[in-house]
Protein backbone atom coordinates (compact mmCIF):
# COMPACT_ATOMS: atom_id res chain seq x y z
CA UNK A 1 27.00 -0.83 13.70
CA UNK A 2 26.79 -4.21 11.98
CA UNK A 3 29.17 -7.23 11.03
CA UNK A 4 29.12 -9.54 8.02
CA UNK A 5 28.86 -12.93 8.19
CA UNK A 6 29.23 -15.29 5.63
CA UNK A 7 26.06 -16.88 4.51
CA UNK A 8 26.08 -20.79 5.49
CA UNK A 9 23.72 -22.02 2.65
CA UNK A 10 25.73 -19.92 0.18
CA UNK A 11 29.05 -18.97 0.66
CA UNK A 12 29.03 -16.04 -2.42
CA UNK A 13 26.28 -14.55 -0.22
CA UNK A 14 27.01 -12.25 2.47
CA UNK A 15 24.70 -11.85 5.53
CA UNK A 16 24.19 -8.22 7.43
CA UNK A 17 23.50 -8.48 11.20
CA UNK A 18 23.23 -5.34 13.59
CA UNK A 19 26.01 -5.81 16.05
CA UNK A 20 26.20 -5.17 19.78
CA UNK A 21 26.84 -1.17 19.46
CA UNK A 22 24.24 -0.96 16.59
CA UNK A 23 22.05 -2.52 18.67
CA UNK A 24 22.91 -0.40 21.97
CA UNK A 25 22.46 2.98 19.55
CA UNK A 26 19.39 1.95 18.43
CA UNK A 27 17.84 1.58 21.75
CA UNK A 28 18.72 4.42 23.01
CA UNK A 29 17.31 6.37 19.75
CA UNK A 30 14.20 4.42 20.67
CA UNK A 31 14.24 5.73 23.92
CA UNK A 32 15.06 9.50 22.85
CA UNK A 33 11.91 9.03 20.33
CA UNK A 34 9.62 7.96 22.99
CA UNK A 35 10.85 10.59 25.61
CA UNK A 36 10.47 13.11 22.94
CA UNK A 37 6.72 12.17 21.89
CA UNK A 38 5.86 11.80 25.31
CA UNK A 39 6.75 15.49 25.56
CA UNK A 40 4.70 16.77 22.72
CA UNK A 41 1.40 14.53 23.59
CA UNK A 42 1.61 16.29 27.19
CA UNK A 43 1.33 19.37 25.57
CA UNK A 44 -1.49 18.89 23.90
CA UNK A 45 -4.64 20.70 25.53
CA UNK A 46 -7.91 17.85 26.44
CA UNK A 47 -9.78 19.29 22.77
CA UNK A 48 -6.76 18.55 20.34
CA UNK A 49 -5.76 15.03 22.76
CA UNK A 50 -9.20 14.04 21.88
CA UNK A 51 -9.16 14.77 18.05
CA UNK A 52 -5.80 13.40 17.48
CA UNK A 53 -7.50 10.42 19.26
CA UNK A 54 -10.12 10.06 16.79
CA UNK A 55 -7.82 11.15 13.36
CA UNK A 56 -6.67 7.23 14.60
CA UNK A 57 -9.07 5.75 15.14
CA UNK A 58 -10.17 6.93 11.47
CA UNK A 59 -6.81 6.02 10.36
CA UNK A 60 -5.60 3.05 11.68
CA UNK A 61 -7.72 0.49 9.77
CA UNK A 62 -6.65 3.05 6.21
CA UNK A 63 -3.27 2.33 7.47
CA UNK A 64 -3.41 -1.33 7.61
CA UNK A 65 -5.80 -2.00 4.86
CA UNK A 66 -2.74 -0.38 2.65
CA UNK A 67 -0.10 -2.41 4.69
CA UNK A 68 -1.79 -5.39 3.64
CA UNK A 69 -1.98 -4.12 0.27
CA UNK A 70 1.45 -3.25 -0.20
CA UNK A 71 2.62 -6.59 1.22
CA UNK A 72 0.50 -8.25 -1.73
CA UNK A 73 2.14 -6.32 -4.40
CA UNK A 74 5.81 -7.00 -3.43
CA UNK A 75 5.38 -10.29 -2.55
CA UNK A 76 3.07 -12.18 -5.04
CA UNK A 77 1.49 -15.63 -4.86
CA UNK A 78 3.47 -18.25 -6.42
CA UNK A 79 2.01 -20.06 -9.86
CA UNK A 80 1.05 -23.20 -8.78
């Protein structure tokens, strides 16, 4: 599912990259998950669509705002 490559700024280093297949198997999980959901939102009756509809439009900017947040605590301005 992936090959190693030999890092060209560091040859200690070793590089990961998906390869062809890994690639292949992901998309197809991808489209398996998206078939899948597709299934379960057409299920849902107009009343519960709608709700779920607003539970993200209330969550979505909680969602980022910790995104954000998280991306600031693993990766920290530099000391000048």
């Amino acid at each position: 599912m992936v090959t190693r490559l030999i890092d060209p700024e560091d040859a200690r280093a070793t590089l990961v990259a998906i390869s062809d297949a890994g690639s292949a198997l992901h998309a197809q999980l991808h489209q398996s998950l998206d078939e899948r959901l597709v299934e379960l939102l057409t299920a849902l009756s107009s009343d519960e669509e709608a709700a779920l509809g607003l539970a993200m439009r209330v969550a979505l900017p909680l969602l980022e705002q910790l995104t954000g947040y998280a991306a600031q605590q693993h990766n920290p301005p530099l000391a000048s």
